[in-house]
N, C-alpha and C. Protein backbone atom coordinates (compact mmCIF):
# COMPACT_ATOMS: atom_id res chain seq x y z
N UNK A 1 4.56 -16.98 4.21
CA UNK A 1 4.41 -15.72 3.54
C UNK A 1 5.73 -14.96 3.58
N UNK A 2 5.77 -14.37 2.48
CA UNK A 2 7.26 -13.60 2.10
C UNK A 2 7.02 -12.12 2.83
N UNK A 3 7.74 -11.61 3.05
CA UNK A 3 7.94 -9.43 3.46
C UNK A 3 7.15 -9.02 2.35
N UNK A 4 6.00 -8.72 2.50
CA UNK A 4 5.63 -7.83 1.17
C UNK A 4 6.12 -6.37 0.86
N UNK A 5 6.25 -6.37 -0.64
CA UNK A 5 6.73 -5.44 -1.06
C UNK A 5 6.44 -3.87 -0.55
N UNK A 6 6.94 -2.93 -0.60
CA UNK A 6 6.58 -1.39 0.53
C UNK A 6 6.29 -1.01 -0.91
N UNK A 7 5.70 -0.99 -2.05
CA UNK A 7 5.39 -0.18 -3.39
C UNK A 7 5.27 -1.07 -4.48
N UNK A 8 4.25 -1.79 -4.07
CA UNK A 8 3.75 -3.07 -5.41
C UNK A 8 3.10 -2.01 -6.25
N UNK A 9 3.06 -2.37 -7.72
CA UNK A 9 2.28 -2.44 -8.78
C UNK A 9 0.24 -2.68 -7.91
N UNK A 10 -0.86 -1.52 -8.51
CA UNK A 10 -2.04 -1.93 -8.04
C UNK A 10 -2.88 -1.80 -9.48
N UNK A 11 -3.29 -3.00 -8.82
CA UNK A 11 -4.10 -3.64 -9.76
C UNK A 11 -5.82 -2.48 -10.19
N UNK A 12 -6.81 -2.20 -11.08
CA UNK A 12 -7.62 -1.46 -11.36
C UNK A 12 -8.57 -1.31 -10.04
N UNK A 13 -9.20 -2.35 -9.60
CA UNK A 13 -9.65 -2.90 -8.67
C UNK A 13 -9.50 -4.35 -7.69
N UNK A 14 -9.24 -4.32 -6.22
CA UNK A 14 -8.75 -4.72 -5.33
C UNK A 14 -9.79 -6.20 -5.30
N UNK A 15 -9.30 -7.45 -4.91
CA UNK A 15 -9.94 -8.49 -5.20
C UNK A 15 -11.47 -8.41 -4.21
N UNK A 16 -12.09 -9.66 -4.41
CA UNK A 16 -13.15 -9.31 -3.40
C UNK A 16 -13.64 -10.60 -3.05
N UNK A 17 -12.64 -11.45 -3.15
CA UNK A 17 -12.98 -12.52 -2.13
C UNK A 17 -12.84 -12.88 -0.93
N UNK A 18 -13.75 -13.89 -0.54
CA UNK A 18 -14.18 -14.11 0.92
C UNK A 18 -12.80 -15.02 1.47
N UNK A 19 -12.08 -14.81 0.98
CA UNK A 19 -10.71 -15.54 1.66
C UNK A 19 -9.40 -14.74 1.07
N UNK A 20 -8.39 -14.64 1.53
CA UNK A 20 -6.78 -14.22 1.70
C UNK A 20 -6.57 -14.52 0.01
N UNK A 21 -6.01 -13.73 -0.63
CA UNK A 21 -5.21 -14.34 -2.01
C UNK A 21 -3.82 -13.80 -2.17
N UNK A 22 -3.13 -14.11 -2.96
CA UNK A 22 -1.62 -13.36 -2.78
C UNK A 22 -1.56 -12.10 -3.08
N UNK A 23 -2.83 -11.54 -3.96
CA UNK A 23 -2.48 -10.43 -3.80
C UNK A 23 -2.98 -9.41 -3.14
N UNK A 24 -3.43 -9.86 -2.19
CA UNK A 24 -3.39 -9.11 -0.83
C UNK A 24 -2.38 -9.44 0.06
N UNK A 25 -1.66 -10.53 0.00
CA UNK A 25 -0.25 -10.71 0.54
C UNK A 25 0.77 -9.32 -0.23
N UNK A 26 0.75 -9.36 -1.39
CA UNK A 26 1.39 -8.68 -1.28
C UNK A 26 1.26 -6.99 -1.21
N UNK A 27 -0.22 -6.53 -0.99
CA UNK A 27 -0.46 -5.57 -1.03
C UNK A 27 -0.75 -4.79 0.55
N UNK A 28 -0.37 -5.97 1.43
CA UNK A 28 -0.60 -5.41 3.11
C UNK A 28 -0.05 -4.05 3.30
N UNK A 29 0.99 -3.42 2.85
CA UNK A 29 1.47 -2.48 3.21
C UNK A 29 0.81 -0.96 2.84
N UNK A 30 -0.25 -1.69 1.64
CA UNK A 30 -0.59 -0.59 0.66
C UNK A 30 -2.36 -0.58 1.22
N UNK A 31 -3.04 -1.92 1.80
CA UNK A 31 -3.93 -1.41 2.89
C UNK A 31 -3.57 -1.03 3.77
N UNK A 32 -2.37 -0.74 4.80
CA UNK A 32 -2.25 -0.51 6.08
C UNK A 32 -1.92 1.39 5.82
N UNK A 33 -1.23 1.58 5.03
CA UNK A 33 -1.11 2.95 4.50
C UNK A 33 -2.87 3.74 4.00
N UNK A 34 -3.52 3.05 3.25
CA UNK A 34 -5.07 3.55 3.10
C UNK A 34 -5.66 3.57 4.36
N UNK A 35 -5.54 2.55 5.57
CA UNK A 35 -6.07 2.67 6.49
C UNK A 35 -5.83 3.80 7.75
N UNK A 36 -4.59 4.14 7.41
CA UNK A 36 -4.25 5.42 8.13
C UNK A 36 -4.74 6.93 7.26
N UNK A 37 -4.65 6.83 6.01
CA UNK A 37 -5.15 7.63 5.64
C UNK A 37 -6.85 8.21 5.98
N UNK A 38 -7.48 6.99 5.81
CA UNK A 38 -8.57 7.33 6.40
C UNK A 38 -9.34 7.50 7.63
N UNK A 39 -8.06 7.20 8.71
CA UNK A 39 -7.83 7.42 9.96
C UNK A 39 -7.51 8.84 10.36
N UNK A 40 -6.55 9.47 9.39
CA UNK A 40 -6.68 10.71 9.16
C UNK A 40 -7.43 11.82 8.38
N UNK A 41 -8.26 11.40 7.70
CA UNK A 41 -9.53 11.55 7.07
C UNK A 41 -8.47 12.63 6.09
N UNK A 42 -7.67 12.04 5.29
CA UNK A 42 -7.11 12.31 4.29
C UNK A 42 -7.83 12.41 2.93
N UNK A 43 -7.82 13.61 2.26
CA UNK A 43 -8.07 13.44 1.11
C UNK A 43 -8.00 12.40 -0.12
N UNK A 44 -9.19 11.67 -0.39
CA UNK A 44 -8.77 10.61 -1.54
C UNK A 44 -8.30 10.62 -2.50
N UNK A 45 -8.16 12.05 -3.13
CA UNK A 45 -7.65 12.44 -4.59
C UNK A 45 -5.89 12.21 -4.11
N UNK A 46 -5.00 12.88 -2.99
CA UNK A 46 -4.17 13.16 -2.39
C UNK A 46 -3.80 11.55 -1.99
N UNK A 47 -4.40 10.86 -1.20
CA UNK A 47 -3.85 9.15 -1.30
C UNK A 47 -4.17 8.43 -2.48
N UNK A 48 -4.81 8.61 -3.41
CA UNK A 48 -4.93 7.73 -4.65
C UNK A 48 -3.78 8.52 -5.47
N UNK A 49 -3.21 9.55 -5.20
CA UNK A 49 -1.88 9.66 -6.02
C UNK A 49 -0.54 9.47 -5.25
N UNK A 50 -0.81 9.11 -3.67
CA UNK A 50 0.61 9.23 -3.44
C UNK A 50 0.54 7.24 -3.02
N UNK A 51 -0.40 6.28 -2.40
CA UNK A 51 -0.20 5.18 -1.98
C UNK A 51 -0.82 4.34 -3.33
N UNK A 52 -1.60 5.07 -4.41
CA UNK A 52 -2.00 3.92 -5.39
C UNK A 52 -1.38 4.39 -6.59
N UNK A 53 -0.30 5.26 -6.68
CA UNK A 53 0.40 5.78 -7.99
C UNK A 53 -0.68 5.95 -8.89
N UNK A 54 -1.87 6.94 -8.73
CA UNK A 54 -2.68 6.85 -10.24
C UNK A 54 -3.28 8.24 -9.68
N UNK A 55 -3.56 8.95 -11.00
CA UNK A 55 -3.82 10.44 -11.80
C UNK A 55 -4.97 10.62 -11.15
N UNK A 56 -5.40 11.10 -10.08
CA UNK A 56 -7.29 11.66 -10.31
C UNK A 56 -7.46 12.21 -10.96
N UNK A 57 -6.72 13.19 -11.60
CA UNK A 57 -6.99 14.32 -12.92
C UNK A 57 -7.34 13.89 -14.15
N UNK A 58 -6.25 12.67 -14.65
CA UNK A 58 -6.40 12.15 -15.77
C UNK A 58 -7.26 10.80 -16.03
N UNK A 59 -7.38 10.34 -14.82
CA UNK A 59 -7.82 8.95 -14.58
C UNK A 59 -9.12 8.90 -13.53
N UNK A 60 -10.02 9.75 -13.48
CA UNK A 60 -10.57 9.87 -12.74
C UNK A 60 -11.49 8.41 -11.95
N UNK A 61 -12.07 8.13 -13.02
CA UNK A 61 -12.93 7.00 -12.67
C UNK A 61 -12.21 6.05 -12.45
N UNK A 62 -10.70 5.55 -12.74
CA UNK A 62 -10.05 4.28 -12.74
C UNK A 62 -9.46 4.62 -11.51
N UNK A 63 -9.29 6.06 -10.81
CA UNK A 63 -8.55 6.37 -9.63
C UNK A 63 -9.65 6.14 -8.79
N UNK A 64 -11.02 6.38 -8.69
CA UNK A 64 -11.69 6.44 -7.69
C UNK A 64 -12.34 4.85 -7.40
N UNK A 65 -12.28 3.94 -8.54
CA UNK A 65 -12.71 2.13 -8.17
C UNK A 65 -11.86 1.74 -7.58
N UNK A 66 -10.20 2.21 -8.03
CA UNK A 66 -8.68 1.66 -7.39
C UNK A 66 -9.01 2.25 -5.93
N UNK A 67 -9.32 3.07 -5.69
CA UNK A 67 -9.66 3.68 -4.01
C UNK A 67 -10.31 3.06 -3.15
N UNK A 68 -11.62 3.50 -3.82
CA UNK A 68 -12.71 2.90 -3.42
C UNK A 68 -12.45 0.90 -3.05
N UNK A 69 -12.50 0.36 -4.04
CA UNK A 69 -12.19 -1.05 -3.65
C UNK A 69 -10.71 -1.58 -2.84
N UNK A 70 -9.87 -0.69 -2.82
CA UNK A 70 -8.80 -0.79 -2.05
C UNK A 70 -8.94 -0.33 -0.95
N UNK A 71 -9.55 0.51 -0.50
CA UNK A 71 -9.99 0.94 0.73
C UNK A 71 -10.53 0.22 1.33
N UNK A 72 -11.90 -0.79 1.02
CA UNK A 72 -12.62 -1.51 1.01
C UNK A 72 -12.42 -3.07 1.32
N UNK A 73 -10.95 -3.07 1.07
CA UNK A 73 -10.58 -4.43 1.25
C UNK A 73 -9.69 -4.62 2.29
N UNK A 74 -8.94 -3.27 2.29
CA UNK A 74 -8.02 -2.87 3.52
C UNK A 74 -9.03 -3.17 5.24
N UNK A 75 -10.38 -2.37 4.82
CA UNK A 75 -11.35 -2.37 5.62
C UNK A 75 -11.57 -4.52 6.11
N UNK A 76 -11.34 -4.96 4.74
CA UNK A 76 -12.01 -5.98 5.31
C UNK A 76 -11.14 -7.16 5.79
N UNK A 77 -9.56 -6.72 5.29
CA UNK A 77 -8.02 -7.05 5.92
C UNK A 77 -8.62 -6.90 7.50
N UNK A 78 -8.25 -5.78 8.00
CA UNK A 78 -8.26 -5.38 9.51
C UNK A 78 -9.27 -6.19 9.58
N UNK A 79 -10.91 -6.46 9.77
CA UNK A 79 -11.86 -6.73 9.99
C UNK A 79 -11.77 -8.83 10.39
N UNK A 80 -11.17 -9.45 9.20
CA UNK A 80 -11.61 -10.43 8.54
C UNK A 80 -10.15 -11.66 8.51
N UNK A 81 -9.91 -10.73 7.07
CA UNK A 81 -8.51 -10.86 6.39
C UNK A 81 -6.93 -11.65 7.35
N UNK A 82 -6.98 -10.98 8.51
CA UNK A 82 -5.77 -10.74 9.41
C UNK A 82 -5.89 -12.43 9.69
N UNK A 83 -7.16 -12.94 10.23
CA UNK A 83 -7.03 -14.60 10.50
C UNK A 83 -6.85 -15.44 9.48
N UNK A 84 -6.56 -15.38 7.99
CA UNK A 84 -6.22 -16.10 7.15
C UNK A 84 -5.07 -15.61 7.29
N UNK A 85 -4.46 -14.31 7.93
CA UNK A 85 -2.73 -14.66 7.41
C UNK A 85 -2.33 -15.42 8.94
N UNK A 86 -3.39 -15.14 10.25
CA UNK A 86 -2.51 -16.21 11.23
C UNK A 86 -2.43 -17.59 10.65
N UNK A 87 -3.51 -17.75 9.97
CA UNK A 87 -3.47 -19.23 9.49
C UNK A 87 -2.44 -19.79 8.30
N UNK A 88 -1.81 -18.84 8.31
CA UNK A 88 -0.60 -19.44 6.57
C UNK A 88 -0.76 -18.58 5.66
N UNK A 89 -1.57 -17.60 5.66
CA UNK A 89 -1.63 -16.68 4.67
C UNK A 89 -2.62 -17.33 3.19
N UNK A 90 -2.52 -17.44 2.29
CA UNK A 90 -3.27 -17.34 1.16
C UNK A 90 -2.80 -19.19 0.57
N UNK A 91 -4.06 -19.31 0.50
CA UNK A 91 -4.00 -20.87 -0.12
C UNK A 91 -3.84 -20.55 -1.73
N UNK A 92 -2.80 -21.55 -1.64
CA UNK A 92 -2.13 -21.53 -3.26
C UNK A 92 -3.00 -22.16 -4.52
């Protein structure tokens, strides 16, 4: 596995499979940032514009699935996720 990027491009909604894919390789930095946010019980409107670059104002519903399922996967990174990257990270 490569350094993932500190400010990838995010996708509408966050994948939701039962195994590692690259792009959660490259999005570790951008769950580990949601996960503090909600560690700090940060406002979601306030982290969906500063860690997922997208509008709650203008984009409401596309900001709150990008949250919501990114949050969600971050959740299941820490949880799950972390032993597919001891293992090699994401099968190609």
């Amino acid at each position: 596995m490569q350094t993932p990027p500190l400010d990838p491009d995010v996708a509408d909604s966050a994948p939701n499979d039962p195994a590692l894919t690259a792009y959660d390789e490259q999005h570790l930095v951008t769950y580990w940032r949601l996960l503090d946010a909600a560690a700090a019980s940060a406002d979601w409107k306030e982290v969906v514009r500063i860690v997922l670059r997208i509008d709650p104002d203008r984009e409401p519903a596309r900001a709150r699935t990008a949250f919501d399922t990114h949050l969600a996967r971050a959740n299941w990174m820490a949880d799950h996720g972390y032993r597919h990257l001891l293992r090699g990270g994401a099968t190609k």
